[in-house]
Protein backbone atom coordinates (compact mmCIF):
# COMPACT_ATOMS: atom_id res chain seq x y z
CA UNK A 1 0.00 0.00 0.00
CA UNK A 2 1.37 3.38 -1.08
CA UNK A 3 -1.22 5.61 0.26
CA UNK A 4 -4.23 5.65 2.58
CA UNK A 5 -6.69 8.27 3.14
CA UNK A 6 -9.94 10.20 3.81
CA UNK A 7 -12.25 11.14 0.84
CA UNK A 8 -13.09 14.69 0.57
CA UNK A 9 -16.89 13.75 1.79
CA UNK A 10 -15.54 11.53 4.50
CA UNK A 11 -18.06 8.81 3.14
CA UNK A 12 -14.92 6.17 2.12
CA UNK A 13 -11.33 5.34 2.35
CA UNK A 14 -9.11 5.96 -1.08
CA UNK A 15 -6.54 3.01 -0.92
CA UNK A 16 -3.41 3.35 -3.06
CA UNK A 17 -1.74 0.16 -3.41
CA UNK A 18 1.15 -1.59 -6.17
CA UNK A 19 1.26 -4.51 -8.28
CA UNK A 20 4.39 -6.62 -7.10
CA UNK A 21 3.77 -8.65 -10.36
CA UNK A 22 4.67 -6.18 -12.65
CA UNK A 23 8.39 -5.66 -11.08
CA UNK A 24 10.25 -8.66 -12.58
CA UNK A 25 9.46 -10.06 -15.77
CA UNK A 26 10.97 -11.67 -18.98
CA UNK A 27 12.51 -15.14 -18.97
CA UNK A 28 14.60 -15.12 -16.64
CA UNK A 29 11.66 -14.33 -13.98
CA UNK A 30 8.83 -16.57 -14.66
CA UNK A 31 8.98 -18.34 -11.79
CA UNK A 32 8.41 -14.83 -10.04
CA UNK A 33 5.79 -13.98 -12.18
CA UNK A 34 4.34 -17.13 -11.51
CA UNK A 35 4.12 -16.94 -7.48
CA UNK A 36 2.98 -13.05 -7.64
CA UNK A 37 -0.29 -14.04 -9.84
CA UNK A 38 -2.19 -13.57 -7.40
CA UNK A 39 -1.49 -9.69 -7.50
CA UNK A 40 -3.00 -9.99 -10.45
CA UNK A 41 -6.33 -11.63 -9.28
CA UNK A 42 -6.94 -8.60 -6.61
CA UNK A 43 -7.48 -6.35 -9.95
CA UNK A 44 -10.13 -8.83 -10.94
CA UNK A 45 -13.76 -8.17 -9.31
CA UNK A 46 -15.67 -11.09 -7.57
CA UNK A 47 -19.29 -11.04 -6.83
CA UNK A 48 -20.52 -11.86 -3.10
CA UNK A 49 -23.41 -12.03 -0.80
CA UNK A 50 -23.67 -11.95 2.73
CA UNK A 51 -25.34 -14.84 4.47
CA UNK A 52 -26.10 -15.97 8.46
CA UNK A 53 -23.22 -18.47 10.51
CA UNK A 54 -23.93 -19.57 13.69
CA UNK A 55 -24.52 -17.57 16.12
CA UNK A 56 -25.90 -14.97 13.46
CA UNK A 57 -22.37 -14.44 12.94
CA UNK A 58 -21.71 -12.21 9.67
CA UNK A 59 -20.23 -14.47 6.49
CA UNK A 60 -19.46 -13.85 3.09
CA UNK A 61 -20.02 -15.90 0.23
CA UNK A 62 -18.95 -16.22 -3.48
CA UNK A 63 -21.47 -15.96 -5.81
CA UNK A 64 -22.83 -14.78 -9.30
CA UNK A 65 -23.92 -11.48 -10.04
CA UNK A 66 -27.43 -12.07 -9.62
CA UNK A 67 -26.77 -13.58 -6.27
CA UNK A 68 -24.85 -11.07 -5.27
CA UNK A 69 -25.66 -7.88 -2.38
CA UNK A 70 -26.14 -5.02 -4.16
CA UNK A 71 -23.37 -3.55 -2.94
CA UNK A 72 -21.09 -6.55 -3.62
CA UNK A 73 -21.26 -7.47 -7.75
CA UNK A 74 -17.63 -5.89 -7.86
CA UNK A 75 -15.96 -6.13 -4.86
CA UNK A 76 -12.29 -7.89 -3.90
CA UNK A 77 -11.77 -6.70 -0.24
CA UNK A 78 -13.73 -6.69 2.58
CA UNK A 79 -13.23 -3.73 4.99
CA UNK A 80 -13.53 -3.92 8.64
CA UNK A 81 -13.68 -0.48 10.19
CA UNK A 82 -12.63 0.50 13.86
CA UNK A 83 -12.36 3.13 16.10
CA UNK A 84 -9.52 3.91 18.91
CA UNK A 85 -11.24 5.55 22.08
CA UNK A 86 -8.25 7.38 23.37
CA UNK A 87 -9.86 8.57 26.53
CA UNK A 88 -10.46 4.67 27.65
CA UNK A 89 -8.05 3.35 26.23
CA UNK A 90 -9.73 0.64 24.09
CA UNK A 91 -10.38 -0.33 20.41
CA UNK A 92 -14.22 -0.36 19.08
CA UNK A 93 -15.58 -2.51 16.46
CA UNK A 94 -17.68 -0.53 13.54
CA UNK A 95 -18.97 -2.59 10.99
CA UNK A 96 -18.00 -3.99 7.73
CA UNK A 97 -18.32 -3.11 4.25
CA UNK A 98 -17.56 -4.60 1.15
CA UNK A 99 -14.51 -2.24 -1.20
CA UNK A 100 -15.51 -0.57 -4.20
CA UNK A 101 -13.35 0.07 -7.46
CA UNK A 102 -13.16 3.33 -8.93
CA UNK A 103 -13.41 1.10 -12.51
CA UNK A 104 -13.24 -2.30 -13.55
CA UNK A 105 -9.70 -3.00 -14.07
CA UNK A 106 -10.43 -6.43 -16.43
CA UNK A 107 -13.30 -4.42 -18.09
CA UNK A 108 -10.74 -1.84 -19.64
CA UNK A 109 -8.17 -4.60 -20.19
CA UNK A 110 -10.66 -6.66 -22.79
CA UNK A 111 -11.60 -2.71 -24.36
CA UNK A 112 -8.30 -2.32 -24.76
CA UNK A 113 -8.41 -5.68 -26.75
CA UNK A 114 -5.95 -7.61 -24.26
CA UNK A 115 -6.63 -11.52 -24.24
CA UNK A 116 -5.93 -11.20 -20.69
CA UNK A 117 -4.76 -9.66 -17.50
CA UNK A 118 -1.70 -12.32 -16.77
CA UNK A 119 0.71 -11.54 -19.52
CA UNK A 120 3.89 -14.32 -19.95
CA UNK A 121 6.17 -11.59 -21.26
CA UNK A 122 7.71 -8.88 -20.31
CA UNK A 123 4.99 -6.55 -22.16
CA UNK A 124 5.20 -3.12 -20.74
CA UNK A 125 1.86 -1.73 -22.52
CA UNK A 126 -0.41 -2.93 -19.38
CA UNK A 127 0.91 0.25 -17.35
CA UNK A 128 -2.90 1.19 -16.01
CA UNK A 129 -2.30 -2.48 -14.03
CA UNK A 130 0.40 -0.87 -11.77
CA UNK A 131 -1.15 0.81 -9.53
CA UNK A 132 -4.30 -0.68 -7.50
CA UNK A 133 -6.86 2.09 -6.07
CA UNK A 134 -10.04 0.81 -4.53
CA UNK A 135 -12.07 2.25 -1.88
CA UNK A 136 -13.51 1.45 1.13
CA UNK A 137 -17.13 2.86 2.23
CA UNK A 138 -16.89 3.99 5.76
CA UNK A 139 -20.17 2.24 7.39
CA UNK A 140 -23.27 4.67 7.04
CA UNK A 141 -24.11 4.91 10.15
CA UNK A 142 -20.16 6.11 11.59
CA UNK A 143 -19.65 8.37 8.33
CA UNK A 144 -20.02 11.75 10.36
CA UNK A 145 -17.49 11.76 13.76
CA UNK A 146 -15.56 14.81 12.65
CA UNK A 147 -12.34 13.25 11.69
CA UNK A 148 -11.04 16.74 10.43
CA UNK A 149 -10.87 17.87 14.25
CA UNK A 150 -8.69 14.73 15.48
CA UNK A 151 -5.38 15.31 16.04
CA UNK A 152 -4.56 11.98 16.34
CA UNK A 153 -6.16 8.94 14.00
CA UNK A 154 -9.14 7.58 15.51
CA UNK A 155 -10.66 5.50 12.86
CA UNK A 156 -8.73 1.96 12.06
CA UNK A 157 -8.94 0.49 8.68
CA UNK A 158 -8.40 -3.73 8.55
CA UNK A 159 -8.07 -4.49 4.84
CA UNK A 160 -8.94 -8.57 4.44
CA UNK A 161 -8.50 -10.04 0.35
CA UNK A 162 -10.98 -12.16 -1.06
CA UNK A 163 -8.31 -14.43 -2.43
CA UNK A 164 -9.71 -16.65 -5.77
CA UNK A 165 -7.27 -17.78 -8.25
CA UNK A 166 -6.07 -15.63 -10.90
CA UNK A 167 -8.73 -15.65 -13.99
CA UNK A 168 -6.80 -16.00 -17.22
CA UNK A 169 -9.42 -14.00 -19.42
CA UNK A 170 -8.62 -15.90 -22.50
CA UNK A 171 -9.06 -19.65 -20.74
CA UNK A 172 -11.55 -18.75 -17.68
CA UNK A 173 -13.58 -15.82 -19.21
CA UNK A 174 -14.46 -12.53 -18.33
CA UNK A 175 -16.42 -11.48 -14.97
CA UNK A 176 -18.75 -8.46 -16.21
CA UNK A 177 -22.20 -7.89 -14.90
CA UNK A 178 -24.88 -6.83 -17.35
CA UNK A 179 -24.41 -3.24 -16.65
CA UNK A 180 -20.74 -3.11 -18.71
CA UNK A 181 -21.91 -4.32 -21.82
CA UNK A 182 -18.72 -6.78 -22.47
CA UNK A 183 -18.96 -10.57 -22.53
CA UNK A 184 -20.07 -12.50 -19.21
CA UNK A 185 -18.23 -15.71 -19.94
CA UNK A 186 -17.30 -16.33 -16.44
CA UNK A 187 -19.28 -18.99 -14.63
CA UNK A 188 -18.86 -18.63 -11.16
CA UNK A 189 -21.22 -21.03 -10.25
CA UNK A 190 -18.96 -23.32 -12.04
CA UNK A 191 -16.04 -22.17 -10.29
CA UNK A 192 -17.27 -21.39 -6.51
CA UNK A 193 -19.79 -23.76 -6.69
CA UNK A 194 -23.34 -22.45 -4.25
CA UNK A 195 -21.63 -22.64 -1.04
CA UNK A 196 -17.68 -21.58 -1.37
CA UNK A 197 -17.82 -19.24 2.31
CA UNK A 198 -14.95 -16.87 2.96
CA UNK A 199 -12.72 -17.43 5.93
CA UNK A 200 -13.59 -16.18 8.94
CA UNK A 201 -11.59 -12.57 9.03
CA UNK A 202 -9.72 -13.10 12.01
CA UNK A 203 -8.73 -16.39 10.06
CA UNK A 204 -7.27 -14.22 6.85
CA UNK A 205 -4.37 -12.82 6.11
CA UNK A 206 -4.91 -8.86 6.17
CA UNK A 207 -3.26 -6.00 6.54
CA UNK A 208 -4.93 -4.66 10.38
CA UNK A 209 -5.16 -1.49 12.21
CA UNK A 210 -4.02 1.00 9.29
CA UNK A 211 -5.09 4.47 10.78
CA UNK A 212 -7.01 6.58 8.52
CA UNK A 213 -5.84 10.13 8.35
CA UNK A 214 -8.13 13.56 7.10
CA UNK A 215 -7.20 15.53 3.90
CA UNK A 216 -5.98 18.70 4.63
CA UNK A 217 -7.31 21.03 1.95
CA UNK A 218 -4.70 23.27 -0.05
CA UNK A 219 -3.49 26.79 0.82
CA UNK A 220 -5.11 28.94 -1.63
CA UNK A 221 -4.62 32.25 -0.02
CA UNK A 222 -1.94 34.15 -2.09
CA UNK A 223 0.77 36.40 0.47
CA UNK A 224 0.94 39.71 -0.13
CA UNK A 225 3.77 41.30 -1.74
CA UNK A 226 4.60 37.53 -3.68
CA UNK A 227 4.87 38.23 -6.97
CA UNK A 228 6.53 37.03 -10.30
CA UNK A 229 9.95 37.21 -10.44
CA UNK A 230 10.02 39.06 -13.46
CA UNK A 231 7.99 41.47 -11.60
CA UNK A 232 5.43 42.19 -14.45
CA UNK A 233 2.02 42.00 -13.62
CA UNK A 234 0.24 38.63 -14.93
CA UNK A 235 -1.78 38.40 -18.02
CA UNK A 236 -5.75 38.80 -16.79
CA UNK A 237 -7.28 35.47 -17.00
CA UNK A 238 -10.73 34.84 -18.56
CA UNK A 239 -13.08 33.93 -15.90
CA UNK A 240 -15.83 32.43 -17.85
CA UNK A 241 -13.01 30.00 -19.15
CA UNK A 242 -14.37 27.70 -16.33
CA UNK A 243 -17.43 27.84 -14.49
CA UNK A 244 -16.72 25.84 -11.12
CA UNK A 245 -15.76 27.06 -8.04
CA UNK A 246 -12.77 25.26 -7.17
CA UNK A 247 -10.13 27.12 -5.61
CA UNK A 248 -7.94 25.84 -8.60
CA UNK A 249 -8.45 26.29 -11.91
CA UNK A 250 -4.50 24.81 -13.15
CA UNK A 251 -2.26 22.58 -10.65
CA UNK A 252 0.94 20.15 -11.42
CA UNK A 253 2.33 17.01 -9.99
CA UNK A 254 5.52 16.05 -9.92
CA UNK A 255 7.52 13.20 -8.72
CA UNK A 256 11.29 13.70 -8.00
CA UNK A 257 13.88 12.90 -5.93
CA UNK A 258 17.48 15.20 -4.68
CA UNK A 259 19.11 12.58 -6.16
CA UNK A 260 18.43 9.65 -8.05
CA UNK A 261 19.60 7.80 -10.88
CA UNK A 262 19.11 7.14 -14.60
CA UNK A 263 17.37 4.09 -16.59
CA UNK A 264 19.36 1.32 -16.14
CA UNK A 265 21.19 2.73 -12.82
CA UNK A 266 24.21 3.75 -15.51
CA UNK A 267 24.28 7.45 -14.26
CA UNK A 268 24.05 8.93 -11.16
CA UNK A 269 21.95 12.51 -10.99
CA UNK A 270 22.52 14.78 -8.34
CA UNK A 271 20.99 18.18 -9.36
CA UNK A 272 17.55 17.18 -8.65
CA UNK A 273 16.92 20.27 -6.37
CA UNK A 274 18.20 22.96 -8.91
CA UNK A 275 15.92 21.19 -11.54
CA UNK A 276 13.07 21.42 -9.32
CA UNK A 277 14.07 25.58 -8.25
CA UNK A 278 14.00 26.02 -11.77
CA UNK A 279 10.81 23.88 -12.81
CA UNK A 280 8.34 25.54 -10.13
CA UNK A 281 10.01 29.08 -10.48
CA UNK A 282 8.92 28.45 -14.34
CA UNK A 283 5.38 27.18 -14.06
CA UNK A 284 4.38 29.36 -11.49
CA UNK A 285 5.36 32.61 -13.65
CA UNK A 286 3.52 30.94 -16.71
CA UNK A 287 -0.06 31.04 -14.51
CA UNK A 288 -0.07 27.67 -12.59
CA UNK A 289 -1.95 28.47 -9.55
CA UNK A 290 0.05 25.27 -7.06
CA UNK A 291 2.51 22.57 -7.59
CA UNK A 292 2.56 19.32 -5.78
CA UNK A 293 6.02 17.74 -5.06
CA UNK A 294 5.65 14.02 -4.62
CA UNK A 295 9.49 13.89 -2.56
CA UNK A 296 10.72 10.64 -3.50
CA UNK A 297 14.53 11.10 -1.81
CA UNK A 298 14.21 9.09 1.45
CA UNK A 299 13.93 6.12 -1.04
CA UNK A 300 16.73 6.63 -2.90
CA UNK A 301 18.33 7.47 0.15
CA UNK A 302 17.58 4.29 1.91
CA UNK A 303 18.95 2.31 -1.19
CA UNK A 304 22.04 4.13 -1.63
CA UNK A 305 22.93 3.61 2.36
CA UNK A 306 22.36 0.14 1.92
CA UNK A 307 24.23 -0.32 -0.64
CA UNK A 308 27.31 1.51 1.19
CA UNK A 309 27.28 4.17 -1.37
CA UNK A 310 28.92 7.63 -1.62
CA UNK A 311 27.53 9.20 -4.17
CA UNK A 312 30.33 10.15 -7.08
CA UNK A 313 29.13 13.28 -8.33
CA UNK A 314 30.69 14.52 -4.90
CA UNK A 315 33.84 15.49 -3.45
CA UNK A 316 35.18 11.70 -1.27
CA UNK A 317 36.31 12.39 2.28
CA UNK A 318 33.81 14.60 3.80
CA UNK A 319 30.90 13.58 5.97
CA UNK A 320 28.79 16.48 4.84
CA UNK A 321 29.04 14.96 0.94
CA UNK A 322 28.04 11.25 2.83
CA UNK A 323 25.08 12.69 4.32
CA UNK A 324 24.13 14.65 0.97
CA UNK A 325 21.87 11.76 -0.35
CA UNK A 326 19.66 11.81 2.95
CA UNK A 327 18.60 15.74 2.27
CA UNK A 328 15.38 15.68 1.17
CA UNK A 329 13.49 18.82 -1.26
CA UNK A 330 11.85 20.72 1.26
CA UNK A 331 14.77 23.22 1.21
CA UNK A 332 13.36 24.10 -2.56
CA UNK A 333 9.70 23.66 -1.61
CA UNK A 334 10.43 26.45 1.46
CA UNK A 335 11.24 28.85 -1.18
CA UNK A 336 8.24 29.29 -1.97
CA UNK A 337 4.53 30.21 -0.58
CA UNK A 338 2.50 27.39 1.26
CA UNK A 339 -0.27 28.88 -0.90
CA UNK A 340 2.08 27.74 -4.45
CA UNK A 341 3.78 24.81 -3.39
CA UNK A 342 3.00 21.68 -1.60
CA UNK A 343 5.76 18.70 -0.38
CA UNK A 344 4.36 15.09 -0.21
CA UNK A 345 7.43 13.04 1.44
CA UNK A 346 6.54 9.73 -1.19
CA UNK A 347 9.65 7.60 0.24
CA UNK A 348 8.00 4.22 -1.77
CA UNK A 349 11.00 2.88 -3.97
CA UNK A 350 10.50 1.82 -7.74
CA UNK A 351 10.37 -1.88 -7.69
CA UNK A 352 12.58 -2.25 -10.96
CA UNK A 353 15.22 0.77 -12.66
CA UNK A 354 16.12 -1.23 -15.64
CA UNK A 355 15.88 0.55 -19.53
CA UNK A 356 12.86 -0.34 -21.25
CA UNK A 357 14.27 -2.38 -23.77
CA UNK A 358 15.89 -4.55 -21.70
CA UNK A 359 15.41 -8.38 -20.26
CA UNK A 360 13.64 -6.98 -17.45
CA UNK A 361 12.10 -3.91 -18.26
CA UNK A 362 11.43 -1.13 -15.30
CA UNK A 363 8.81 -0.56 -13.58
CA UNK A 364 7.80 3.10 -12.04
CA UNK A 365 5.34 1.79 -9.57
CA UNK A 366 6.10 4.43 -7.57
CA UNK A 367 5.46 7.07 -10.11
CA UNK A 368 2.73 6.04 -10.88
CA UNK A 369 1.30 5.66 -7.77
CA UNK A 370 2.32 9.06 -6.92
CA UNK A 371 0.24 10.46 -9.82
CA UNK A 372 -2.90 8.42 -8.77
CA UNK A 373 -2.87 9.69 -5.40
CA UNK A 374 -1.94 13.41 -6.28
CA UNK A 375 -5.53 13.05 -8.85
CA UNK A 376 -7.36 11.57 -5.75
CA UNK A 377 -6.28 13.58 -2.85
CA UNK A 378 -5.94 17.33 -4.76
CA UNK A 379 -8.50 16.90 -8.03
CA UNK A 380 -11.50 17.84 -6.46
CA UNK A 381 -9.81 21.00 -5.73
CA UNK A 382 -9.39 22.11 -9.79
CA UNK A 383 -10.20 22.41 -13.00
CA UNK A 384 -7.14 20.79 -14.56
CA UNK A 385 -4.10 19.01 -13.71
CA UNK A 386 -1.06 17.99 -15.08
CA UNK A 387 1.17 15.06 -14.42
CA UNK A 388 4.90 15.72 -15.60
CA UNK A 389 8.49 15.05 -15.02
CA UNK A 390 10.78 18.33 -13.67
CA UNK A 391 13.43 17.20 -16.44
């Protein structure tokens, strides 16, 4: 999981999360490929319906679509909310719901006329399966407890998979319900039979107790006496252009790092912060209203320490020059106006650096995660937004 967080109506969780799969592919991997299918699977929707254990205990069973709880034709993860009581001291069951995708992953796969989701190459095309966002309703009846006013996390998140094999669109079929319009050639009767019942959560794997943190909203209000560098007044925008009332009308997203290195890991680059002076100075004097800086340093940081590195673009022999690779950007992003600029520390590694035509081709999970979470945490806020490099 790359990212975790509050939607802007405080009605679900937005889950950023990364297809291990996707890291290490091409001959030489396939047994890897092989044991990470199931990464695979969790972009696949299942259908489900609720039914009574003993006890009247809650269960969860797979099913067909027309089986299925409304609320549970495409689901994959079931989503156990809680909430820490600070003042006692104790942890309070919420409820359940059932996770929600903001699309069907397999859906645009077969429009974008792929056979199927589990590719045994090292094709590079499939780049919309790298990063996983689903969401997680917050029950209806807990939706409203002021989580902006917290200053600690009160609600907990447990995230338990609805593990099913991978389907293999081209062999198995595709899972759509009526509503899509593509082919329904899945049988999950045939597959889960009428009685295949989940595992009792505490029973699952999961990941348990992730806190659940507010959005802050942006800065919008401009200092006085901040102006271009150039000095000369801006260009007077046309205000029908748009006709919302975002604070926003044109924001960028970058990801970036102090220091990082090439395709391939065959060059070390080291000017990262006087790219990114130079890249915000720019767009904000051509009319971008803020900038989001996705800070990807403290993982290059961590993988250059490991490896016992000293980076060669600097002087040997002095312990300031050592410690230059754990600097992070915020001494560019403080240049400028909260209201302009905003830092993200992003400190997820890329799974795989290698050049694009190579054996094993690279993999920017972490880019692209960055860029899904910058469009889900600061889109409602404007009109348009870009996604580019600082390069």
């Amino acid at each position: 999981i790359h990212d975790l967080f509050l939607s802007h109506d405080e009605k679900s969780v937005n889950i950023v999360a990364q297809n291990r799969r996707r890291c290490h592919k091409g001959k030489n991997h396939l047994d890897e490929m092989k044991f990470w299918e199931g990464q695979v699977a969790l972009f696949q929707p299942v259908a489900v319906k609720r039914i009574s254990g003993e006890n009247n205990e809650l269960n969860y069973r797979l099913s067909s679509h027309e089986e299925a709880d409304p609320d549970g034709l495409e689901t994959r993860f079931i989503c156990r909310f809680k909430k820490m009581d600070h003042m006692r001291r104790k942890v309070v069951y919420l409820g359940e719901t059932l996770s929600t995708y903001p699309f069907n992953y397999e859906f645009v796969n077969w429009r974008k006329k792929k056979k199927t989701m589990v590719e045994d190459t090292k094709d590079q095309t499939a780049f919309w399966l790298s990063p996983l966002m689903f969401h997680c309703p917050i029950p209806n009846e807990h939706q409203q407890f002021n989580l902006k006013q917290e200053t600690s996390p009160q609600l907990l998140l447990d995230i338990i998979p609805i593990r099913t094999p991978v389907r293999r669109n081209d062999r198995d079929g595709f899972f759509f319900h009526e509503g899509h319009g593509g082919p329904t050639s899945f049988d999950a009767k045939e597959w889960f039979g009428n009685s295949h019942i989940l595992p009792k959560l505490d029973d699952s794997g999961r990941w348990e107790n992730l806190p659940v943190c507010s959005l802050k909203p942006p800065e919008t209000i401009e200092p006085q006496n901040f102006q271009s560098q150039t000095n000369q007044p801006r260009p007077q925008e046309n205000v029908n252009a748009m006709s919302s009332n975002k604070p926003h009308r044109l924001v960028a997203c970058t990801w970036t790092s102090a220091l990082h290195q090439r395709r391939g890991n065959e060059r070390r680059i080291s000017d990262g912060k006087s790219r990114l002076r130079e890249w915000i100075a720019f767009h904000l004097e051509a009319g971008f209203d803020h900038l989001y800086i996705f800070d990807n340093t403290g993982a290059n940081a961590t993988v250059f320490r490991l490896k016992n590195e000293v980076d060669p673009d600097f002087e040997e022999g002095s312990d300031q020059d050592k410690f230059r690779i754990h600097d992070d950007l915020s001494s560019v992003t403080n240049l400028f106006p909260n209201s302009k600029v905003t830092r993200i520390d992003w400190p997820a590694t890329i799974c795989n650096n290698n050049r694009p035509a190579h054996d094993d081709p690279g993999e920017r999970s972490s880019q692209y995660a960055a860029e899904a979470a910058c469009r889900l945490r600061y889109g409602p806020y404007t009109d348009w937004m870009a996604s580019m490099d600082p390069d």
